[in-house]
N, C-alpha and C. Protein backbone atom coordinates (compact mmCIF):
# COMPACT_ATOMS: atom_id res chain seq x y z
N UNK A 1 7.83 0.13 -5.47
CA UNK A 1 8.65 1.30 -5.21
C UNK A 1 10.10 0.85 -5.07
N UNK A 2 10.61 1.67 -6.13
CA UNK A 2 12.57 1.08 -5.76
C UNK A 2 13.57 1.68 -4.40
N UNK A 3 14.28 1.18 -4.18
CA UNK A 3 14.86 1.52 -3.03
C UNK A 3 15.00 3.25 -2.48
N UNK A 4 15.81 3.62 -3.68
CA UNK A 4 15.84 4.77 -3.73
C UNK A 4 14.72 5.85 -3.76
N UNK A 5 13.20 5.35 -4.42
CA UNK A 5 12.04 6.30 -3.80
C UNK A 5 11.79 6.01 -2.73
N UNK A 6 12.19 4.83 -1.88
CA UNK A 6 11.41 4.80 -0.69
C UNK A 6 12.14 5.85 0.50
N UNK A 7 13.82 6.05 0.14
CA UNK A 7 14.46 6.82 1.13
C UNK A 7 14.28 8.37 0.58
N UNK A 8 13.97 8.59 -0.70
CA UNK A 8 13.88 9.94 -1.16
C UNK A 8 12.62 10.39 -1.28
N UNK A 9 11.71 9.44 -2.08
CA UNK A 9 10.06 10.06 -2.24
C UNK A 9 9.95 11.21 -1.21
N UNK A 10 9.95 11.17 0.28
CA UNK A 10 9.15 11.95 1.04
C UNK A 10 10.09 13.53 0.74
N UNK A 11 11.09 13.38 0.14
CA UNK A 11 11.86 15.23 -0.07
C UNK A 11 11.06 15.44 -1.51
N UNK A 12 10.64 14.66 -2.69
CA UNK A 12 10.09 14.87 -3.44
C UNK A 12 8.66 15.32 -3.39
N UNK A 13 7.95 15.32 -2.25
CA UNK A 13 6.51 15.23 -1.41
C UNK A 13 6.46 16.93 -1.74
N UNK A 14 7.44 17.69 -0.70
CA UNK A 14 7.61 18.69 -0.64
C UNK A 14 8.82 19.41 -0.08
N UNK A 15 9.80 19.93 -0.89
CA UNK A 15 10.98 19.78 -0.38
C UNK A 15 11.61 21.03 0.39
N UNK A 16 10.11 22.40 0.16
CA UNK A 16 10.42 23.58 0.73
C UNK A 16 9.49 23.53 1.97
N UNK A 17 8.62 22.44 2.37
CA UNK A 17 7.96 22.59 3.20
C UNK A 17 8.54 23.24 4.43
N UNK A 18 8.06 24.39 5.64
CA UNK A 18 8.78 24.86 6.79
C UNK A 18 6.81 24.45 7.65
N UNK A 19 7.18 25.21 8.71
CA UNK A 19 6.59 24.99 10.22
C UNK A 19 5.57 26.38 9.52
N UNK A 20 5.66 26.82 9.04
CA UNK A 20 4.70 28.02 9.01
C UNK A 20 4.24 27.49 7.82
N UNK A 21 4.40 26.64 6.66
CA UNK A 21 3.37 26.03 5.82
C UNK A 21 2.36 24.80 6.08
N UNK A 22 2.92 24.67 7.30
CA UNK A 22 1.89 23.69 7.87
C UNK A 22 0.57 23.76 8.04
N UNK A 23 0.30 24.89 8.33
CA UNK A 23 -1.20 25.54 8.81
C UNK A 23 -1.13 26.65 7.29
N UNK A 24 -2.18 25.91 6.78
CA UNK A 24 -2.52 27.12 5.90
C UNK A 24 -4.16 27.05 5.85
N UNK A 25 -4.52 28.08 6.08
CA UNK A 25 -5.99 28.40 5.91
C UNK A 25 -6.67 27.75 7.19
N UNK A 26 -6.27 27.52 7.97
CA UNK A 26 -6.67 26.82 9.49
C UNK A 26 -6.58 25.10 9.03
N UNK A 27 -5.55 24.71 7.70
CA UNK A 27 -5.95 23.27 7.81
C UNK A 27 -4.21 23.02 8.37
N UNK A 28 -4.66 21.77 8.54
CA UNK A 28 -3.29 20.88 9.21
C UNK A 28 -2.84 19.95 8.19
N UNK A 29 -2.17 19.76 7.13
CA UNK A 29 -1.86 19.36 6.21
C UNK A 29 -0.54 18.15 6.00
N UNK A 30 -0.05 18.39 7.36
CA UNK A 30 0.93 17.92 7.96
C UNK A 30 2.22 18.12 7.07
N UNK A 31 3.19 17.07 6.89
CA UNK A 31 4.57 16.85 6.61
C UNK A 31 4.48 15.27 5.99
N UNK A 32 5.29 15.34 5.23
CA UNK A 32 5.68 13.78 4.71
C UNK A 32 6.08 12.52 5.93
N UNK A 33 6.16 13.01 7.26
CA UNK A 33 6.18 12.30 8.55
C UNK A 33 4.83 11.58 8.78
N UNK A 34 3.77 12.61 8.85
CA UNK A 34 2.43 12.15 9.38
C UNK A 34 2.06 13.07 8.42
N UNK A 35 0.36 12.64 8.42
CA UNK A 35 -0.71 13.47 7.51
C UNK A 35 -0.66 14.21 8.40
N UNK A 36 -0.90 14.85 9.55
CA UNK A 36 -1.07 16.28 10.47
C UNK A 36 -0.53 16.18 11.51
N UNK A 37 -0.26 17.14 12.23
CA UNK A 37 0.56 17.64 13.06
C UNK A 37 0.54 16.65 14.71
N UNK A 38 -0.97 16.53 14.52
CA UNK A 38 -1.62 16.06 15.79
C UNK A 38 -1.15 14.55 15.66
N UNK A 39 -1.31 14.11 14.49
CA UNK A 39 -0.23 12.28 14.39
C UNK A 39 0.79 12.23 14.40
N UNK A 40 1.63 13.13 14.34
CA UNK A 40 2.86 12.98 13.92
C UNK A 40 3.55 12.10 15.45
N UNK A 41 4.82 11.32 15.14
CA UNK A 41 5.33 10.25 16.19
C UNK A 41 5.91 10.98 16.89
N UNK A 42 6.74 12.44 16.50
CA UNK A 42 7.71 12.91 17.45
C UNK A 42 7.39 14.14 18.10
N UNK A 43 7.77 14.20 19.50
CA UNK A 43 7.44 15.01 20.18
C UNK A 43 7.64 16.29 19.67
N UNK A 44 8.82 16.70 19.39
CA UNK A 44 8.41 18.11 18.71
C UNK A 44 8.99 18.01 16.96
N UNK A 45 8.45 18.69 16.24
CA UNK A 45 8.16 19.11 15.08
C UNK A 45 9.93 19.09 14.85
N UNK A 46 10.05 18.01 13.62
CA UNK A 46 11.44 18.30 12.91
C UNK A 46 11.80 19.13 12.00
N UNK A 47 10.42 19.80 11.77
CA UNK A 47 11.06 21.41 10.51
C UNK A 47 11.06 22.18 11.73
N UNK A 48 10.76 22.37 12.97
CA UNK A 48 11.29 23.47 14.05
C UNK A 48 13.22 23.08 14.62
N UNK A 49 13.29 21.97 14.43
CA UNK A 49 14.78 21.54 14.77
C UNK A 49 15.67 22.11 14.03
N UNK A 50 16.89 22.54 14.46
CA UNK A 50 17.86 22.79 13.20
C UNK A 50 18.73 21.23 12.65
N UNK A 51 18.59 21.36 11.18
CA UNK A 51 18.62 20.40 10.59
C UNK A 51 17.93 19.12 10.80
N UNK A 52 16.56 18.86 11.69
CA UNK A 52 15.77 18.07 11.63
C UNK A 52 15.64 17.03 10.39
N UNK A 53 15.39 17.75 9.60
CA UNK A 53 14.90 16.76 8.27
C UNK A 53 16.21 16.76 7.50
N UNK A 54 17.32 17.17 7.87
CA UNK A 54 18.69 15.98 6.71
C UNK A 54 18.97 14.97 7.87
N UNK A 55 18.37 15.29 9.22
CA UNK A 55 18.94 14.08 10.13
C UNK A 55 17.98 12.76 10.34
N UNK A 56 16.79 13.27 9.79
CA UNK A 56 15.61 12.14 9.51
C UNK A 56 16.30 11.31 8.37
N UNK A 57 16.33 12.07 7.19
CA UNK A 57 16.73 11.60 5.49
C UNK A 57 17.94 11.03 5.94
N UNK A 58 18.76 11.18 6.46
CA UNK A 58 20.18 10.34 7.02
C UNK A 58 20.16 9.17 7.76
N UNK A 59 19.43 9.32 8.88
CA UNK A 59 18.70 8.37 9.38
C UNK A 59 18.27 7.21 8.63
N UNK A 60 17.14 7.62 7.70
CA UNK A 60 16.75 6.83 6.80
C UNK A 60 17.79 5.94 5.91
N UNK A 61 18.55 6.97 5.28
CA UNK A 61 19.19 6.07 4.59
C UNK A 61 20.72 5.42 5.08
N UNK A 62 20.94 5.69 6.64
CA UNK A 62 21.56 4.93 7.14
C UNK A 62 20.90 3.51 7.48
N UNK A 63 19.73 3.45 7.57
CA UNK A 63 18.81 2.39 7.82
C UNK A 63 18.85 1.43 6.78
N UNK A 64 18.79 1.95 5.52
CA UNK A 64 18.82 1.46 4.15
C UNK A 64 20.00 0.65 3.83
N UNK A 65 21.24 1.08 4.05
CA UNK A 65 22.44 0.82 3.59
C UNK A 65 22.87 -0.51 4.78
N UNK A 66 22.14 -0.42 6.08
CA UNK A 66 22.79 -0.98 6.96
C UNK A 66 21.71 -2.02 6.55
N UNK A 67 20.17 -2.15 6.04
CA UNK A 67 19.70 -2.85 5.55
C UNK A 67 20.16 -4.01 4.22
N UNK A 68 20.78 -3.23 3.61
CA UNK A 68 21.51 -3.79 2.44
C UNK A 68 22.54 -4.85 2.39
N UNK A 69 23.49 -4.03 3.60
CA UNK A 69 24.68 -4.30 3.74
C UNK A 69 23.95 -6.24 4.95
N UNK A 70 23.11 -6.06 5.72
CA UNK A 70 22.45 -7.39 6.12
C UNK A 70 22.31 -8.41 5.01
N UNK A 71 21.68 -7.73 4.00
CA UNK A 71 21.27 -8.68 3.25
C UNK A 71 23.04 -9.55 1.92
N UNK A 72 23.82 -9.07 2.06
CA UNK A 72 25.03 -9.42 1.70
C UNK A 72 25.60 -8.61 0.89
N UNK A 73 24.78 -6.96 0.55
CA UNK A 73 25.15 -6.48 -0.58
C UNK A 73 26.60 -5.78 -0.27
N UNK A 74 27.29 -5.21 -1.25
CA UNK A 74 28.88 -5.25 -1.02
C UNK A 74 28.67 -3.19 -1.44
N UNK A 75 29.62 -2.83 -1.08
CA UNK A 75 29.47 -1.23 -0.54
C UNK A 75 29.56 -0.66 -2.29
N UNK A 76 29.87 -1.17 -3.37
CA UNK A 76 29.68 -0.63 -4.95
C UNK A 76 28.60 -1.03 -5.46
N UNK A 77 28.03 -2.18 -5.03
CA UNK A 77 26.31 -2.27 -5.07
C UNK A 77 25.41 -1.47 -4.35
N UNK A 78 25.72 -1.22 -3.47
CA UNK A 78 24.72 -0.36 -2.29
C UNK A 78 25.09 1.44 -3.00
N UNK A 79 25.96 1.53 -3.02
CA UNK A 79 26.12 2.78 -3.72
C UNK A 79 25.47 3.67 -5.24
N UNK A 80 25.81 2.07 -5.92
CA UNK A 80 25.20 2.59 -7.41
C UNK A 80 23.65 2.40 -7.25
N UNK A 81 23.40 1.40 -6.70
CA UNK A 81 21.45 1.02 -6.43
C UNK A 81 21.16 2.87 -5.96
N UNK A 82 21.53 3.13 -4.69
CA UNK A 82 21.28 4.73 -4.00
C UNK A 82 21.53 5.35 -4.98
N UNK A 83 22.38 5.17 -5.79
CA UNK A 83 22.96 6.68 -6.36
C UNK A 83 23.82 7.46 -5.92
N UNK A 84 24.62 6.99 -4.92
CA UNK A 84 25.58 7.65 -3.90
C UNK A 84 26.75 7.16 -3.94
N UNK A 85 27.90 8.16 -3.38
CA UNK A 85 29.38 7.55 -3.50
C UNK A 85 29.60 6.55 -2.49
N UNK A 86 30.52 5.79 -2.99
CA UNK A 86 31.03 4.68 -2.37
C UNK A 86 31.63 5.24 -0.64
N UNK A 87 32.07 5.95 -0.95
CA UNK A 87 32.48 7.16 0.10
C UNK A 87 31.52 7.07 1.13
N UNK A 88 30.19 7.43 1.00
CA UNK A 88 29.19 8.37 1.49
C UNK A 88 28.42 6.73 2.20
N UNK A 89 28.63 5.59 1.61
CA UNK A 89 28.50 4.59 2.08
C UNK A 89 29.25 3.92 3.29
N UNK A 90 30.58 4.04 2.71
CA UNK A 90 31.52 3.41 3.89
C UNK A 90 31.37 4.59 5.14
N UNK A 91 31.13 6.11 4.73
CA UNK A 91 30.65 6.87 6.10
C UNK A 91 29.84 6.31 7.03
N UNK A 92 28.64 5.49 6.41
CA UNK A 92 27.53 5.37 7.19
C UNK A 92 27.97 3.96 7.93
N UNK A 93 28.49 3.26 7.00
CA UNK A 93 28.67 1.89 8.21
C UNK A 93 29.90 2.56 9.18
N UNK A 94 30.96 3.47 8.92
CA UNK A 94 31.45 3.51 10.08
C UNK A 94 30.83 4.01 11.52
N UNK A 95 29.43 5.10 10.60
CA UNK A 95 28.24 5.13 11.68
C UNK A 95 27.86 4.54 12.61
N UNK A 96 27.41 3.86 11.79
CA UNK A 96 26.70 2.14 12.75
C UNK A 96 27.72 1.87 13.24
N UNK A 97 28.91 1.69 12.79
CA UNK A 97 29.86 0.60 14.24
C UNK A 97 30.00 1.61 15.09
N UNK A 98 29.96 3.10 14.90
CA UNK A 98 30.42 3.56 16.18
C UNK A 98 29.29 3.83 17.29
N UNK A 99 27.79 3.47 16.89
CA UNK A 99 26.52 3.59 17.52
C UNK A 99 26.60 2.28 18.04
N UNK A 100 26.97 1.23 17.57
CA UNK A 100 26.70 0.29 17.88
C UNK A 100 27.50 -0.29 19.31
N UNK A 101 27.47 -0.91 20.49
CA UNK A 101 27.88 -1.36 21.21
C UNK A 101 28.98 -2.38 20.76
N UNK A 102 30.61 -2.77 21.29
CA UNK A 102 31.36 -3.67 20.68
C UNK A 102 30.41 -4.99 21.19
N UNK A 103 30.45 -6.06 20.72
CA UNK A 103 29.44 -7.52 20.93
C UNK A 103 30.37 -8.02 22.01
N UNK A 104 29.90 -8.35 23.51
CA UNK A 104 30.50 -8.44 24.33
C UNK A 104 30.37 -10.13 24.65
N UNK A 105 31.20 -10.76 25.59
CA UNK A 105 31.23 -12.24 25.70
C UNK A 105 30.54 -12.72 27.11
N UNK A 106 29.69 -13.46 27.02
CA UNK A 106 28.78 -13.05 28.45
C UNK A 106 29.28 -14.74 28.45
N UNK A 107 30.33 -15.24 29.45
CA UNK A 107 30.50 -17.00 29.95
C UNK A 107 29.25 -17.12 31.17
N UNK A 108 28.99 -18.48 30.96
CA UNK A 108 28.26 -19.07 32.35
C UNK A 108 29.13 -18.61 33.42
N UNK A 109 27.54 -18.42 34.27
CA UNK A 109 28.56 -18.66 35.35
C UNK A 109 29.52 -19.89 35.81
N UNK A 110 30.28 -19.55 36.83
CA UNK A 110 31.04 -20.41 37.12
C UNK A 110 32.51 -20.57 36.46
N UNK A 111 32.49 -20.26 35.58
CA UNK A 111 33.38 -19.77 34.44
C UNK A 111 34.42 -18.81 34.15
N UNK A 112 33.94 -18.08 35.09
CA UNK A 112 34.64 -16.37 34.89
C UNK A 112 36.31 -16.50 35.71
């Protein structure tokens, strides 16, 4: 699976899925999250959230890019691999640095 199905496949799954197609005919069919409702990891249902699932898919492929960007790739590689603007890249790492804690300097004691 290439990079890009692994962060997109699950909108290709079903991309109109809502909270009221979940249950059809008394089955539990679940979401591209979990096979049914009852597995699913998060406490409440992300098609009941507003904008739940572009903040999952964002999520994701902030995960991806910050994955990438580990491995040494440079922000016009990570872009054209996704399929996404260079733009939409440098958004996400400014993401991460601003989630991220600044790396702080912890001296021995005795030191300070």
């Amino acid at each position: 699976m290439t990079v890009i199905e692994q962060v997109f496949y699950p909108l290709a799954m079903d991309v109109m899925n809502t909270k009221s197609d979940v249950l059809v005919g008394g089955h539990d069919r679940g979401c591209e999250l979990a096979p049914a409702c009852l597995e699913c990891p998060f406490e409440r249902c992300l098609l009941e959230e507003p904008r739940g699932r572009q903040r999952l898919l964002l999520a994701r492929r902030d995960a991806l890019i910050a994955q990438l960007r580990r491995e040494g790739k440079g922000t016009r590689h990570i872009a054209r691999e996704l399929g996404i603007s260079q733009r939409t890249v440098q958004r996400a790492v400014a993401r991460q640095r601003k989630a991220s804690p600044p790396h702080s300097i912890s001296l021995p004691p005795g030191e300070r």
